[in-house]
N, C-alpha and C. Protein backbone atom coordinates (compact mmCIF):
# COMPACT_ATOMS: atom_id res chain seq x y z
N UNK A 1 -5.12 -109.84 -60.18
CA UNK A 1 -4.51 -111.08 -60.65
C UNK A 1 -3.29 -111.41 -59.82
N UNK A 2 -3.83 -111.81 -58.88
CA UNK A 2 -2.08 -112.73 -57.80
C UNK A 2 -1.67 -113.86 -58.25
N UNK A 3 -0.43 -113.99 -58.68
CA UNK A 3 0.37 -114.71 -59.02
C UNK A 3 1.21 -115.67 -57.57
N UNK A 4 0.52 -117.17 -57.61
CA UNK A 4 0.89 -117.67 -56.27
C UNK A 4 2.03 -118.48 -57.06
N UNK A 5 3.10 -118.98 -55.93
CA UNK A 5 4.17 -119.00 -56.28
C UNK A 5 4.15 -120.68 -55.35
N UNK A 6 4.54 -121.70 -56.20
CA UNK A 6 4.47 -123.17 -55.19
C UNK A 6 5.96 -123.57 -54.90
N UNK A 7 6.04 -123.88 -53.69
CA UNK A 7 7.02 -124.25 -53.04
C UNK A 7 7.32 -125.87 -53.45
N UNK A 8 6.58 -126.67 -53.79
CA UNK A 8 7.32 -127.88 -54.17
C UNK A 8 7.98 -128.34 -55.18
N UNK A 9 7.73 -129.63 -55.59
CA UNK A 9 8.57 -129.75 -57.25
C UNK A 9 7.61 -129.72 -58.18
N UNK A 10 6.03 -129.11 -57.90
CA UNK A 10 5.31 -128.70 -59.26
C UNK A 10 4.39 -130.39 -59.68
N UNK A 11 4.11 -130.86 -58.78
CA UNK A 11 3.77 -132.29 -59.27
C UNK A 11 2.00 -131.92 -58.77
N UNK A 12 1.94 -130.54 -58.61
CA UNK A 12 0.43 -129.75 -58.78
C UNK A 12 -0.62 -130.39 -57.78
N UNK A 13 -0.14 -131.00 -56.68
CA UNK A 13 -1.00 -131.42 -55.44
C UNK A 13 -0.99 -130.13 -54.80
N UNK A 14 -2.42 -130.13 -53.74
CA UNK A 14 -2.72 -128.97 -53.38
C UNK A 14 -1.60 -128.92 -51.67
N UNK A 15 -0.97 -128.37 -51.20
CA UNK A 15 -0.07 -128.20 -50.44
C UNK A 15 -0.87 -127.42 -49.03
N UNK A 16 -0.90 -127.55 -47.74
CA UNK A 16 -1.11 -126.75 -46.97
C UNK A 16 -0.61 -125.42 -46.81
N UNK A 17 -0.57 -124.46 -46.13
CA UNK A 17 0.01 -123.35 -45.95
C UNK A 17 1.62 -123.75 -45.18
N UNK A 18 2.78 -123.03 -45.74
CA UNK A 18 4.06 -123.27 -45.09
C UNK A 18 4.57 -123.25 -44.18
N UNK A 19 3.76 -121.85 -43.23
CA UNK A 19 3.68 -121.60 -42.08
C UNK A 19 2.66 -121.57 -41.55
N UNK A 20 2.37 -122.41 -40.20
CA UNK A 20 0.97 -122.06 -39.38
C UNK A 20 1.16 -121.24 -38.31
N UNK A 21 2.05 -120.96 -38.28
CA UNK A 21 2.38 -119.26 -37.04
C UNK A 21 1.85 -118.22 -37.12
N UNK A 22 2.40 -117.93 -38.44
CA UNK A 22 1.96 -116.22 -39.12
C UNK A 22 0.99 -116.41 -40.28
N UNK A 23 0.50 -115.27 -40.33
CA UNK A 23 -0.38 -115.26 -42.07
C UNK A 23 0.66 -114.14 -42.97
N UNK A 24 0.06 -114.23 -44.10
CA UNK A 24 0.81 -113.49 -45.20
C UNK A 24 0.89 -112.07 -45.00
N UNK A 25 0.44 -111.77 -44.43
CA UNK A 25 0.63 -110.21 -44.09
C UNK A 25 1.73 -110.06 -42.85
N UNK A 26 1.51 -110.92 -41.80
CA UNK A 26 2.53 -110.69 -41.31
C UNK A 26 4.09 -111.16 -41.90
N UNK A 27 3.68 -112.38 -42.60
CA UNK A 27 5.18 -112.58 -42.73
C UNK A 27 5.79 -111.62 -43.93
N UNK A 28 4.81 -111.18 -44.82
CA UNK A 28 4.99 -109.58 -45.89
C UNK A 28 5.83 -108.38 -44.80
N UNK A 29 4.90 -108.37 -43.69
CA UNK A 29 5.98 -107.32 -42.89
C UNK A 29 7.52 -107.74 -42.46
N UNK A 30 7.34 -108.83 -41.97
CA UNK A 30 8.37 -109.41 -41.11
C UNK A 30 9.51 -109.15 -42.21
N UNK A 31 9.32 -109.54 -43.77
CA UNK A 31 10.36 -109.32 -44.47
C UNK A 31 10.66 -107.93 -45.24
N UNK A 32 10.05 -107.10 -44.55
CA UNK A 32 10.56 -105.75 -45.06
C UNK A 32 11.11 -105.34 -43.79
N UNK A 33 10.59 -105.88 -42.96
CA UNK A 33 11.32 -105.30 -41.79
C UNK A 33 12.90 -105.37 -41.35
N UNK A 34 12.96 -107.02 -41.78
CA UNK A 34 14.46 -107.52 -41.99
C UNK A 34 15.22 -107.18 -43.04
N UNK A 35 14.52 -106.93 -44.14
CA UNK A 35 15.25 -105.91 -45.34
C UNK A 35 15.76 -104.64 -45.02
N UNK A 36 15.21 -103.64 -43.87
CA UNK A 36 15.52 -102.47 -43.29
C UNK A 36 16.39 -102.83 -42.44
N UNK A 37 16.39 -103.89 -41.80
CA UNK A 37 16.93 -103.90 -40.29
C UNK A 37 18.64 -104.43 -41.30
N UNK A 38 18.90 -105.06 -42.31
CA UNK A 38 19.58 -105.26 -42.83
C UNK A 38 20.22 -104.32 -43.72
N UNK A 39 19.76 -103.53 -44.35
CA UNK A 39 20.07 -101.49 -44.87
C UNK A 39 20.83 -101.35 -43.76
N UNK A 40 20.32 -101.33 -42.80
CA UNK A 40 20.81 -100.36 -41.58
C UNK A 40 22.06 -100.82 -41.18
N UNK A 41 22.44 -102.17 -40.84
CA UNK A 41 23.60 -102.94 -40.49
C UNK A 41 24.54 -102.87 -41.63
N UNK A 42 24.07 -102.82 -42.55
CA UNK A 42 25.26 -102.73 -43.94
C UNK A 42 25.48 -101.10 -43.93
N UNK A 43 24.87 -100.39 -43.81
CA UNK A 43 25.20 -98.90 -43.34
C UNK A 43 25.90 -98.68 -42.34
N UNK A 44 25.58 -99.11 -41.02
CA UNK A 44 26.76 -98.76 -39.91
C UNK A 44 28.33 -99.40 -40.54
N UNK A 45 28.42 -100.83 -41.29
CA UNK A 45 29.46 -101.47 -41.45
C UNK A 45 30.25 -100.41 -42.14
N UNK A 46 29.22 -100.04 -43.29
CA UNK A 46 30.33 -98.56 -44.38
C UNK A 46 30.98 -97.57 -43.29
N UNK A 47 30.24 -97.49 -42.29
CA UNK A 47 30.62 -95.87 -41.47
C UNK A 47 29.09 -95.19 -41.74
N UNK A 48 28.29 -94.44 -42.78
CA UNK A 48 27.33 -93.81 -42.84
C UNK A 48 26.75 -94.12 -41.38
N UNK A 49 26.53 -92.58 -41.07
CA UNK A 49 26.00 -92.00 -39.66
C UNK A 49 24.49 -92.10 -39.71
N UNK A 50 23.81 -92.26 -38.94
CA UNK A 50 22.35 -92.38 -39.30
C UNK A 50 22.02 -91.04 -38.01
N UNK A 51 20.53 -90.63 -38.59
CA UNK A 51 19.78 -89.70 -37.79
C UNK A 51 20.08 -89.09 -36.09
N UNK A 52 20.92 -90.19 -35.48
CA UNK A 52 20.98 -89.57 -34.12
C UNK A 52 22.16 -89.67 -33.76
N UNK A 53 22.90 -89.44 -34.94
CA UNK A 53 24.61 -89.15 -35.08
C UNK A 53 25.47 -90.83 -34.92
N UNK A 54 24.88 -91.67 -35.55
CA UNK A 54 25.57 -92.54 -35.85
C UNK A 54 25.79 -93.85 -34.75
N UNK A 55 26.98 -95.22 -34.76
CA UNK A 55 27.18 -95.67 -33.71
C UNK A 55 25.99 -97.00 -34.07
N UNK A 56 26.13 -97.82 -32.65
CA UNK A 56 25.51 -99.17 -32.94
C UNK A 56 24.14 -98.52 -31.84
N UNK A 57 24.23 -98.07 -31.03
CA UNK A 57 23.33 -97.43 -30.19
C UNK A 57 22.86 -96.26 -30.13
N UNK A 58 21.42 -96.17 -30.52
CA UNK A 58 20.84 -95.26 -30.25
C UNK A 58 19.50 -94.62 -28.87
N UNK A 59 20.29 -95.35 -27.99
CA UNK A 59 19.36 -95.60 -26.79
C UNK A 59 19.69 -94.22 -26.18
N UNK A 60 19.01 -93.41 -25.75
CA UNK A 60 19.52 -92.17 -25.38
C UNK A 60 19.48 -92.31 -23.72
N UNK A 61 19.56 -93.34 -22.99
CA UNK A 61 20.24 -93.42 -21.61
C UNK A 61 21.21 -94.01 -21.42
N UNK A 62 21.99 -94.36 -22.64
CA UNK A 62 23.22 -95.25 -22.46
C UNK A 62 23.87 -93.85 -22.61
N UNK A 63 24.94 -93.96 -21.81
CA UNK A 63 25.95 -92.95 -20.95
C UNK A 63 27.58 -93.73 -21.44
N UNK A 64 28.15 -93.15 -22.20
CA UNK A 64 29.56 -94.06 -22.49
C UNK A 64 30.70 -93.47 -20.90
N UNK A 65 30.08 -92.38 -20.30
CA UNK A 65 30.64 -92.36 -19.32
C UNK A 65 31.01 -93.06 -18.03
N UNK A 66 29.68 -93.73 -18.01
CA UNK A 66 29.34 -94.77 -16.96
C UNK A 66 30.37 -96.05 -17.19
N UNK A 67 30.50 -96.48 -18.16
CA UNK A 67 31.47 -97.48 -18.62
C UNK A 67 32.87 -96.78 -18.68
N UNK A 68 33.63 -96.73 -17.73
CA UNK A 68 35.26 -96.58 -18.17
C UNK A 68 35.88 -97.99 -17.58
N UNK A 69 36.82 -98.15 -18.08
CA UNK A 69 37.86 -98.78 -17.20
C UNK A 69 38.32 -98.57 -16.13
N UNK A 70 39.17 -99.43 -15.36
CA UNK A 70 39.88 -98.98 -14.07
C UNK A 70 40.94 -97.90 -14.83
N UNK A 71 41.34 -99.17 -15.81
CA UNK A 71 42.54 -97.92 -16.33
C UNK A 71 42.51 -96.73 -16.73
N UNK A 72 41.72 -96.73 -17.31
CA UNK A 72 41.20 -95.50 -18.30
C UNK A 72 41.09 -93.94 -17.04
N UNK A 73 40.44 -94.58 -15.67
CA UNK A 73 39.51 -93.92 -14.50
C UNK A 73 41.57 -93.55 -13.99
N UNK A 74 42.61 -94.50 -13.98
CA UNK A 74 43.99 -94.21 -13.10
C UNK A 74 44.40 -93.58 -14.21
N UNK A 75 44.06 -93.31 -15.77
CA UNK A 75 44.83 -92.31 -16.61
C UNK A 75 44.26 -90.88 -16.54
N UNK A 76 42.97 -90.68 -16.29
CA UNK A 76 42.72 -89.83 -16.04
C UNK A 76 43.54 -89.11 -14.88
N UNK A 77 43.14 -89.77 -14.06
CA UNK A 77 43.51 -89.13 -12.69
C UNK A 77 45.17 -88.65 -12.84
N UNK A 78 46.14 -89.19 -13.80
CA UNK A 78 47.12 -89.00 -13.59
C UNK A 78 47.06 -87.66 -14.20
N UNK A 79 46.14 -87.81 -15.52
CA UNK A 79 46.59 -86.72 -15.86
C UNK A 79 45.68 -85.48 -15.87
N UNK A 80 44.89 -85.16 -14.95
CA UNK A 80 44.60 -84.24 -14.10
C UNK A 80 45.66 -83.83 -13.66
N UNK A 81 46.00 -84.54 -12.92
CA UNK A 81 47.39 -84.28 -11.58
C UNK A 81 48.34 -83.84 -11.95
N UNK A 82 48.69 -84.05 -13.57
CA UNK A 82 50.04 -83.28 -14.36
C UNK A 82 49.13 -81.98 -14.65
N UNK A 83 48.00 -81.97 -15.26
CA UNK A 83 47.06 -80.77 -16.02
C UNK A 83 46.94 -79.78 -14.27
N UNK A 84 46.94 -80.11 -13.29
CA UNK A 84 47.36 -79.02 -11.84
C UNK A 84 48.86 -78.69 -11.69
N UNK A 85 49.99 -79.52 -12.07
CA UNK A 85 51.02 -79.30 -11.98
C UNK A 85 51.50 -78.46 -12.82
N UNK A 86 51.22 -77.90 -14.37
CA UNK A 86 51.27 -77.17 -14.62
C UNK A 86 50.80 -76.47 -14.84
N UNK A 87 49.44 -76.17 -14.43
CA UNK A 87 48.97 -75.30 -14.33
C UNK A 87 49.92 -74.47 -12.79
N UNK A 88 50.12 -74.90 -12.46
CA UNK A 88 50.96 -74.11 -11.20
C UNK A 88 52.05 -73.42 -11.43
N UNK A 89 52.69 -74.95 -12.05
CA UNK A 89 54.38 -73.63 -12.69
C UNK A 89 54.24 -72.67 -13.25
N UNK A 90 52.83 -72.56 -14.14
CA UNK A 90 52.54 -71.71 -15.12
C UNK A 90 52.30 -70.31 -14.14
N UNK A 91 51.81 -70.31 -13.35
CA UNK A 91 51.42 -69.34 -12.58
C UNK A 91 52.28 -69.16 -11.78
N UNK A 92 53.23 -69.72 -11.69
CA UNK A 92 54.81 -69.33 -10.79
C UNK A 92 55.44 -68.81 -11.70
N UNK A 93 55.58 -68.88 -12.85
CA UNK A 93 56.36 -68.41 -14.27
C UNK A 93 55.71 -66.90 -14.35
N UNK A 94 54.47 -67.13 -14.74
CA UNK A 94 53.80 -65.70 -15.14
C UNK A 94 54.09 -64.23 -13.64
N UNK A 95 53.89 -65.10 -12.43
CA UNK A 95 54.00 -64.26 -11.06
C UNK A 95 55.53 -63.59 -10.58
N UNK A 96 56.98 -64.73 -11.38
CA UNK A 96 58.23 -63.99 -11.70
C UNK A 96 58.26 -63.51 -12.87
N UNK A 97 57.75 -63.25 -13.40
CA UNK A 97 57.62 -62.57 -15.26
C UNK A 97 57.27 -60.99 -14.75
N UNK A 98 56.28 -61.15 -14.70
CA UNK A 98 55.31 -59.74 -14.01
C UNK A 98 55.88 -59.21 -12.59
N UNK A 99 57.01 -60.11 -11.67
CA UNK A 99 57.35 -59.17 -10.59
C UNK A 99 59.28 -58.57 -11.23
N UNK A 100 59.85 -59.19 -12.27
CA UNK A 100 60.92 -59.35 -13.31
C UNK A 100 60.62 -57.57 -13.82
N UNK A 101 59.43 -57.81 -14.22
CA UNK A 101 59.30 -56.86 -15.47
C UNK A 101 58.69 -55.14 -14.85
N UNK A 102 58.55 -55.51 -13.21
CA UNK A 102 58.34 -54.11 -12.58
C UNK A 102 59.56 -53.42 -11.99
N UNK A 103 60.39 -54.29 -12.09
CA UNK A 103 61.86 -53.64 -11.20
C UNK A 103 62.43 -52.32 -11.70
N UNK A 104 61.91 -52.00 -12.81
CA UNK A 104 62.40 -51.01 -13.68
C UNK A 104 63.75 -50.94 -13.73
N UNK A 105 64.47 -51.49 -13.46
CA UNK A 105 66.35 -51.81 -13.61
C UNK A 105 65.99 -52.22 -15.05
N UNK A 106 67.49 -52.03 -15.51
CA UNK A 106 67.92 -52.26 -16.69
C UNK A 106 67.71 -53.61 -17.34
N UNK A 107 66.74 -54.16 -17.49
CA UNK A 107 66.69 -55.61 -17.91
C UNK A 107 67.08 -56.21 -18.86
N UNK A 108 68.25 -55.54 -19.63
CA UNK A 108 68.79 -55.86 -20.44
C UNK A 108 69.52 -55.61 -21.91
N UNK A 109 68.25 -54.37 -22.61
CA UNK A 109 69.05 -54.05 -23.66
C UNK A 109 69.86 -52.25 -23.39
N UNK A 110 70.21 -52.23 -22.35
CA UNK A 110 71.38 -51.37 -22.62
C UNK A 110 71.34 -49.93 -22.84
C-alpha cells in the first residue's frame, strides 16, 4: 500500500511526473545521500573526527607539506639555524665541563 503524496493544491487533476531527469529511485538515493553528506558536514563543524583521523580532507595524496608559505619555509630556516647554534654552545659547554672536571685541582669545596 504506497501512499503517493501530490504536489499541487489538491484540485485532483492527474499531474505529470516532477522531474523528467531522474526516476524515483534515483532521486530516493540522491536524498539519502545528501542526508549523509550533510551528517558529515555538521560533524566536522562540532570537531568529531571521522575514520581517517578527522579534517575536511581525506584524500590520502594531499601532503600539508607541500603547501607552506614563503614565510612559514624563512621561519623554519631561521630556526634551524638557532636549533645548530645551540646545539654548538651546548657542546662547547659540555667539552669545558668535562675538560674543568679532569684537572683534579681543587675545584672548589675545600
Amino acid at each position: 500500500m504506497g501512499v503517493q503524496r501530490s504536489e499541487g493544491g489538491g484540485d485532483g487533476k492527474k499531474k505529470g511526473p516532477s522531474n523528467y531527469t531522474f526516476n524515483n529511485v534515483e532521486m530516493n538515493q540522491m536524498g539519502r545521500e545528501n542526508e549523509r553528506l550533510l551528517g558529515r558536514m555538521i560533524d566536522i563543524k562540532a570537531g568529531k573526527r571521522g575514520p581517517a583521523g578527522g579534517g575536511f580532507s581525506h584524500n590520502e595524496t594531499y601532503d600539508r607539506r607541500k603547501h607552506m608559505s614563503s614565510n612559514a619555509i624563512n621561519r623554519r630556516r631561521k630556526d634551524d639555524k638557532i636549533a645548530r647554534e645551540n646545539q654548538k654552545i651546548a657542546n662547547r659547554l659540555r667539552s669545558v665541563a668535562s675538560t674543568s672536571g679532569r684537572s683534579g685541582g681543587g675545584g672548589g669545596g675545600g
